[in-house]
N, C-alpha and C. Protein backbone atom coordinates (compact mmCIF):
# COMPACT_ATOMS: atom_id res chain seq x y z
N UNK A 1 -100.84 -3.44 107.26
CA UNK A 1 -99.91 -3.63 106.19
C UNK A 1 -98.64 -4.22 106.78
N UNK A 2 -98.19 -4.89 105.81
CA UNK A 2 -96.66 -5.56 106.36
C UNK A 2 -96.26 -6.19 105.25
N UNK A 3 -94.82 -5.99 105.73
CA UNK A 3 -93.61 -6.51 104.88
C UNK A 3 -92.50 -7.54 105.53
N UNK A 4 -92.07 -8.28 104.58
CA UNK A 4 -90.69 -8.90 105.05
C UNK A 4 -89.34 -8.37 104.39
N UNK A 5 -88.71 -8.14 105.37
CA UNK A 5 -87.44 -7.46 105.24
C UNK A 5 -86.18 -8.60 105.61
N UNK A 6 -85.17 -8.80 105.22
CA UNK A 6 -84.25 -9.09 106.00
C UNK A 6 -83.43 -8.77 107.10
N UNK A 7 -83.10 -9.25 108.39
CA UNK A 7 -82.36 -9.00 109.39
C UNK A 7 -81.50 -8.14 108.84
N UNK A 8 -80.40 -7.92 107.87
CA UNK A 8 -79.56 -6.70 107.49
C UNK A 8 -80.48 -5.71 107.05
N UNK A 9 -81.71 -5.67 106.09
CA UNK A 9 -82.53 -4.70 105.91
C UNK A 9 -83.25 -4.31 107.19
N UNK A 10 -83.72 -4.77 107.84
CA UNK A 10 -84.30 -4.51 109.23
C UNK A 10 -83.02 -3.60 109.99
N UNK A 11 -82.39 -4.16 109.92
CA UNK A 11 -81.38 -3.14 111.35
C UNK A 11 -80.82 -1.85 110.02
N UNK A 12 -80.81 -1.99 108.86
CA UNK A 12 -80.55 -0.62 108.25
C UNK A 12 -81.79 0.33 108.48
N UNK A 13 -83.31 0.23 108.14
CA UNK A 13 -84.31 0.53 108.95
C UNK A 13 -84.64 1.17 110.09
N UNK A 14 -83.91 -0.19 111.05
CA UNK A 14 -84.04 0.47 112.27
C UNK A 14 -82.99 1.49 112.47
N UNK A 15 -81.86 1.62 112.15
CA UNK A 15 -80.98 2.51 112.10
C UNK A 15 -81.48 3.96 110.99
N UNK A 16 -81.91 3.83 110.23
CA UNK A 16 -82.66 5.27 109.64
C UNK A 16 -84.15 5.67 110.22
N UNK A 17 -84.94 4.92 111.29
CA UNK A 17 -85.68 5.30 111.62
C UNK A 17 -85.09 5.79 113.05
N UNK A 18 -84.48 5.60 113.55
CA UNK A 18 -83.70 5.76 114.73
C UNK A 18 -83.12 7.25 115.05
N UNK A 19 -82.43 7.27 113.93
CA UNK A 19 -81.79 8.61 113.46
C UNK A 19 -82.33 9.85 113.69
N UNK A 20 -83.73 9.62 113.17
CA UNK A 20 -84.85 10.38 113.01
C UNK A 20 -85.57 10.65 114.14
N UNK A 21 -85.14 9.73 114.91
CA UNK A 21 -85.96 10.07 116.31
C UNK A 21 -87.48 9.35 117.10
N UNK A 22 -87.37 8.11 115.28
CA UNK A 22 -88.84 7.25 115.68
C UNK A 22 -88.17 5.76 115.16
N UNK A 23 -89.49 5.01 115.46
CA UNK A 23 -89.77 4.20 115.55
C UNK A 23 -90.15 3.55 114.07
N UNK A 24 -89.12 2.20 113.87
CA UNK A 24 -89.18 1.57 112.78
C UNK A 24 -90.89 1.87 112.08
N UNK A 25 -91.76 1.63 112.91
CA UNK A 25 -92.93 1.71 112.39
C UNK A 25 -93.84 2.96 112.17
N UNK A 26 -93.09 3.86 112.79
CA UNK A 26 -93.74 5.23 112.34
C UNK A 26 -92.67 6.03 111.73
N UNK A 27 -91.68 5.88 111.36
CA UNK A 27 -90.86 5.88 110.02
C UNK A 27 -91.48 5.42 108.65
N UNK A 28 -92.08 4.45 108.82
CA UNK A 28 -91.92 3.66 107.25
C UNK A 28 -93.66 4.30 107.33
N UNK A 29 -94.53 4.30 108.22
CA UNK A 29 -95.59 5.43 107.72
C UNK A 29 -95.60 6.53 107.31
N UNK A 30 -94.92 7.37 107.68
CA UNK A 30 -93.94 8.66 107.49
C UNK A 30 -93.46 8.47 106.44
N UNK A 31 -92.60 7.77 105.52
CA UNK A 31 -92.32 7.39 104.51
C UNK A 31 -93.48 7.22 102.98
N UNK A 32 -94.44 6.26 103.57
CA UNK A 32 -95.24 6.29 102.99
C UNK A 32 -96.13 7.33 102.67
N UNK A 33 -96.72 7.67 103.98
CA UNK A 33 -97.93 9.42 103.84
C UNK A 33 -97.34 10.50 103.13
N UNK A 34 -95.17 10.40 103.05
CA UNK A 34 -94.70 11.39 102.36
C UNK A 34 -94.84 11.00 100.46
N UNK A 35 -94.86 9.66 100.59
CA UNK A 35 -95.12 8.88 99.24
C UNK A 35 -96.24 9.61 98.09
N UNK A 36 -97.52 9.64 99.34
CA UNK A 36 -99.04 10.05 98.80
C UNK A 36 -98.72 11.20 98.49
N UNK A 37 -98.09 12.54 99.40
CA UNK A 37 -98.06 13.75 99.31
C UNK A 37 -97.03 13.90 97.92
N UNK A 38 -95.91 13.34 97.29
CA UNK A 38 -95.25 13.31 96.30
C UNK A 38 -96.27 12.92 95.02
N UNK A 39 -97.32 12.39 94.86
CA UNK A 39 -97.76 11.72 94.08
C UNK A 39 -98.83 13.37 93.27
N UNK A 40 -99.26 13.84 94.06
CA UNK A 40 -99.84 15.35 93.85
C UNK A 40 -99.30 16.07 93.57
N UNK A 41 -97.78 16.35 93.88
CA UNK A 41 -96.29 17.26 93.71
C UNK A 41 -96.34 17.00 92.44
N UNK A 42 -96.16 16.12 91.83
CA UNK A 42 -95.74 15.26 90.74
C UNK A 42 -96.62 15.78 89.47
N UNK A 43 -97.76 15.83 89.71
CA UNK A 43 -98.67 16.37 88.97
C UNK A 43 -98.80 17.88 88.78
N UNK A 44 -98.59 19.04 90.19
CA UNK A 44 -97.83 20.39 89.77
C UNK A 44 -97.02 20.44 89.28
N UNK A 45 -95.88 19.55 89.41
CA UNK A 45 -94.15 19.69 88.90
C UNK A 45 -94.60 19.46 87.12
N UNK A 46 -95.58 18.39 87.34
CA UNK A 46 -95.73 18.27 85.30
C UNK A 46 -96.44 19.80 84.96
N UNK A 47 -97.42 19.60 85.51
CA UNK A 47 -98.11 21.01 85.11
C UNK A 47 -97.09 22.78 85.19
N UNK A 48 -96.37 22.56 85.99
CA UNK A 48 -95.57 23.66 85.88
C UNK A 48 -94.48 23.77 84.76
N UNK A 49 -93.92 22.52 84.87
CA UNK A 49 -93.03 22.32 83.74
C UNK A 49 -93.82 22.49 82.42
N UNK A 50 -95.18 22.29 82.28
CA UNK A 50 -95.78 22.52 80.57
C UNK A 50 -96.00 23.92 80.71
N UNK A 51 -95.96 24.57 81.86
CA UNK A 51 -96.80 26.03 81.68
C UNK A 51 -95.21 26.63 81.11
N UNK A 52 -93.80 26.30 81.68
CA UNK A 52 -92.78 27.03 81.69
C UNK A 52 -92.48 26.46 80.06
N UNK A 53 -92.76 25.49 79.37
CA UNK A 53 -92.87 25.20 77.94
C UNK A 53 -93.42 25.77 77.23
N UNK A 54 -94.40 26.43 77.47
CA UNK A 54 -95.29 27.33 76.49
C UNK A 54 -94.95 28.96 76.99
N UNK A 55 -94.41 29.33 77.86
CA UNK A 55 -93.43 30.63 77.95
C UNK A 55 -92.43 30.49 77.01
N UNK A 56 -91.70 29.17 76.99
CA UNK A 56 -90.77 29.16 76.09
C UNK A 56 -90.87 29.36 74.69
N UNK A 57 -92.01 28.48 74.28
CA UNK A 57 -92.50 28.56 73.16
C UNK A 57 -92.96 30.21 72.72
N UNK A 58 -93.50 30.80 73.78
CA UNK A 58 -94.17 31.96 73.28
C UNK A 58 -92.48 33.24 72.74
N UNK A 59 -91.63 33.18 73.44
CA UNK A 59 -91.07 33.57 73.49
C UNK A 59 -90.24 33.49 72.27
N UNK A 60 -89.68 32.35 72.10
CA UNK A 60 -89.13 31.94 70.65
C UNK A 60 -89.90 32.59 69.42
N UNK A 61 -91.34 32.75 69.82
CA UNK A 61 -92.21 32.56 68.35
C UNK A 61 -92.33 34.19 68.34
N UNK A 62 -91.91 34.68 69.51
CA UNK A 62 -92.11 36.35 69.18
C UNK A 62 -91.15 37.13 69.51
N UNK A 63 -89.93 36.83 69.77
CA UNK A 63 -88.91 37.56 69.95
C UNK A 63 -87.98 37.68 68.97
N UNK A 64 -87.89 36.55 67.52
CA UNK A 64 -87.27 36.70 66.69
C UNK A 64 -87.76 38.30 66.15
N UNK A 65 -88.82 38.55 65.66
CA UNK A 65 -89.21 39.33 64.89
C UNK A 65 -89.32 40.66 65.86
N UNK A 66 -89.63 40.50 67.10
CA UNK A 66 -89.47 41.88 67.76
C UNK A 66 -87.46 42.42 67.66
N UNK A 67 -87.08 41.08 67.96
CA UNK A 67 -85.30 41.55 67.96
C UNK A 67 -84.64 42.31 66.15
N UNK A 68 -86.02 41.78 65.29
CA UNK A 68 -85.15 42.58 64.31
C UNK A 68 -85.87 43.70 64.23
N UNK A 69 -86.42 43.76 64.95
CA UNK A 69 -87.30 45.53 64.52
C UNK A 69 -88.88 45.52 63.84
N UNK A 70 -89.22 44.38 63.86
CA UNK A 70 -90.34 43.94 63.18
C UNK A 70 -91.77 44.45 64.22
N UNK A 71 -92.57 44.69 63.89
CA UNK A 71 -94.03 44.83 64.71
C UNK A 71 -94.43 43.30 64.49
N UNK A 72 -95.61 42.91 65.43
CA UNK A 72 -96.15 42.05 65.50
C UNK A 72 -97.73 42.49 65.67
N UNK A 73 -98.51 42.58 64.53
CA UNK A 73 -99.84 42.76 64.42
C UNK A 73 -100.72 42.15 65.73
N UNK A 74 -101.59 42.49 65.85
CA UNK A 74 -102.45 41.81 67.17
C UNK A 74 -103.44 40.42 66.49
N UNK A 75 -103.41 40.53 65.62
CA UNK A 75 -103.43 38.65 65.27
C UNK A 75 -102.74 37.90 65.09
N UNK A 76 -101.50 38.35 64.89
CA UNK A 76 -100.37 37.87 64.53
C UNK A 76 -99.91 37.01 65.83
N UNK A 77 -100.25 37.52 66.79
CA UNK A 77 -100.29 37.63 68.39
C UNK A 77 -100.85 36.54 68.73
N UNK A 78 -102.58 36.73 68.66
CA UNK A 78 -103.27 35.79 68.78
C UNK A 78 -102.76 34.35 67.83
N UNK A 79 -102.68 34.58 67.12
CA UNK A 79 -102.53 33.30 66.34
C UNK A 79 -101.08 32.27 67.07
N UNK A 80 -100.05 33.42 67.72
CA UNK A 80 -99.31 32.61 68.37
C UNK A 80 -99.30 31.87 69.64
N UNK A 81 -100.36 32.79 70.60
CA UNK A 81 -101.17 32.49 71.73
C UNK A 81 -101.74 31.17 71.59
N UNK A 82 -102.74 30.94 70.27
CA UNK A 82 -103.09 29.70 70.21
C UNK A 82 -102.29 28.55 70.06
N UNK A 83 -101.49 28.95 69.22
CA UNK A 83 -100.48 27.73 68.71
C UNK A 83 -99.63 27.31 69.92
N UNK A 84 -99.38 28.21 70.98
CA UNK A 84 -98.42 27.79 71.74
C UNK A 84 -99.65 27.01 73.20
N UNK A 85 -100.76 27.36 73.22
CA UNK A 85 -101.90 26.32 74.02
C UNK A 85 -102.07 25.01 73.74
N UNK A 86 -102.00 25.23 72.17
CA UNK A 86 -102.28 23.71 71.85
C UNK A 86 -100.71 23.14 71.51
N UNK A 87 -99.69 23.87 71.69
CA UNK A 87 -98.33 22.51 71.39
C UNK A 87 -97.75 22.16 72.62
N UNK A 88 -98.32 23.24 74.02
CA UNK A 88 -97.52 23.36 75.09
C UNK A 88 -96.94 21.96 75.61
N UNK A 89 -98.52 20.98 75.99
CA UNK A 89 -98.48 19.82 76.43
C UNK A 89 -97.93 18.91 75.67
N UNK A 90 -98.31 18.74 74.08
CA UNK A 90 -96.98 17.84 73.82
C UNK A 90 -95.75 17.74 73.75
N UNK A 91 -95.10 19.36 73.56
CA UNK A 91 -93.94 19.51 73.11
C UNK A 91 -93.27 19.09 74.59
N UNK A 92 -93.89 19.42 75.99
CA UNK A 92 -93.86 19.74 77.11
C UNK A 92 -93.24 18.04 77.24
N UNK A 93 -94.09 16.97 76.51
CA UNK A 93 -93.55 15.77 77.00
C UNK A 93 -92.89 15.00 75.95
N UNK A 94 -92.79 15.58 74.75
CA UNK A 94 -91.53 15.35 73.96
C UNK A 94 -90.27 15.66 75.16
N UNK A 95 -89.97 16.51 75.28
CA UNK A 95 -88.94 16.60 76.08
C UNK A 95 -88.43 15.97 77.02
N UNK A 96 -89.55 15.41 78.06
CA UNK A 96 -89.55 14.68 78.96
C UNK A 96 -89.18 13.52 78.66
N UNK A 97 -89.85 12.79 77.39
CA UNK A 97 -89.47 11.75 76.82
C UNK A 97 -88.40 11.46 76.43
N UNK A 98 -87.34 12.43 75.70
CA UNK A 98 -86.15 12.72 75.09
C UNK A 98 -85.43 12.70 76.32
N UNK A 99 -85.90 13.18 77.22
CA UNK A 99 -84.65 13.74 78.46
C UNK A 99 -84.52 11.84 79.16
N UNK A 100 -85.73 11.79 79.23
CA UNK A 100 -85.72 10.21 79.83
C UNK A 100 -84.82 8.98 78.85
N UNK A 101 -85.10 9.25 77.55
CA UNK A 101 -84.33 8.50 76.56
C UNK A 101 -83.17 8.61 77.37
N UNK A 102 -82.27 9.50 77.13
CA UNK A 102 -80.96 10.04 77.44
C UNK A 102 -80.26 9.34 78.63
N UNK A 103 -80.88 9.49 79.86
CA UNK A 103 -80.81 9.40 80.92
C UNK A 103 -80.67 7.61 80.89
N UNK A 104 -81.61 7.27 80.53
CA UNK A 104 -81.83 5.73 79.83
C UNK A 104 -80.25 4.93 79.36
N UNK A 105 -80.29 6.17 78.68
CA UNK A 105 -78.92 5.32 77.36
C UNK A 105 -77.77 5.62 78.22
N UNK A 106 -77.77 6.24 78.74
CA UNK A 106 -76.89 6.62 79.87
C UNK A 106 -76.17 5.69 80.90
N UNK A 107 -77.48 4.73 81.40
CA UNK A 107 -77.25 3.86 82.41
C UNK A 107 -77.31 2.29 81.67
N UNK A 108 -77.33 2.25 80.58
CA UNK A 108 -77.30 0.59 79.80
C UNK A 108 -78.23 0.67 78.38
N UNK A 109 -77.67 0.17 77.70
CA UNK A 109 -78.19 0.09 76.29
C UNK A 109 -79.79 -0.87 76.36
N UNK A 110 -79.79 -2.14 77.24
CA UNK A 110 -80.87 -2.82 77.26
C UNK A 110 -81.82 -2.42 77.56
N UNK A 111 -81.76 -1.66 78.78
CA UNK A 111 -82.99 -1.37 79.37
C UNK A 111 -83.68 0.31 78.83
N UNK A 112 -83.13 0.71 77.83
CA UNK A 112 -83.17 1.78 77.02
C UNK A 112 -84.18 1.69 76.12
N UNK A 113 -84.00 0.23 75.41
CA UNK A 113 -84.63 -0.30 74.10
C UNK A 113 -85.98 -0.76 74.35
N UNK A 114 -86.07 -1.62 75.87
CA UNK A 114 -87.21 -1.70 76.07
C UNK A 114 -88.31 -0.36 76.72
N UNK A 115 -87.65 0.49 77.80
CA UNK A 115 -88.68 2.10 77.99
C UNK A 115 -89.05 2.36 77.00
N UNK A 116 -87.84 2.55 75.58
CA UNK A 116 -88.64 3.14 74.47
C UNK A 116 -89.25 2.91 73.89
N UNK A 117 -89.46 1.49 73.79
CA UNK A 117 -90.85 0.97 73.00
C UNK A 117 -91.83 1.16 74.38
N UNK A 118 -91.80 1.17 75.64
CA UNK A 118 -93.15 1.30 76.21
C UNK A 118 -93.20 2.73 76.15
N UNK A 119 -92.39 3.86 75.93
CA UNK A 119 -93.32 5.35 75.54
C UNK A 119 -93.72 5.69 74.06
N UNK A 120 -92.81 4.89 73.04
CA UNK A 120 -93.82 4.70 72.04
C UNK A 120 -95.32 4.63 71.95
């Protein structure tokens, strides 16, 4: 594999691989193999984040009625168990989506208009 860099990109390079104690070229492998290992992270970090969405969810949907003094029947239960399995994952990336909007509009109106039509 190889790249072209510029002489100022090259000596910034060599100066952050340097730092580190290696070699321009086993830096930017190092870089990369940490790339692959992020790419699996990425996929717990989603999956954790939907599991901590449907705690949330569960919580909302049964703490109103326990905080006023209310019982909650054991289907009543179940029925929220389900509902919060099947909304976890979307609601999980509504958010994500919303949070990304934000973040979006944040840094320029243009490039806002177009992300949001590609998560449309």
């Amino acid at each position: 594999m190889s790249t072209r860099v510029t002489e100022a990109e090259y000596i910034a390079l060599q100066e952050q691989a340097w730092s580190s104690g290696k070699t321009v070229c086993d830096w930017a492998r190092a870089c990369i193999t940490q790339q692959l290992g992020q790419g699996s992270q990425k996929i717990l970090d989603a999956h954790i984040f939907t599991e901590l969405v449907g705690i949330q969810l569960l919580l909302m949907n049964t703490l109103g009625p326990i905080a006023r003094g209310e019982r909650m029947a054991a289907e009543q239960v179940d029925v929220v168990f389900r509902e919060v399995q099947t909304r976890k994952a979307r609601k999980a990336q509504e958010l994500l989506n919303k949070r990304l909007g934000r973040e979006l509009e944040s840094r320029g109106g243009t490039q806002t208009q177009s992300v949001r039509t590609a998560i449309s």
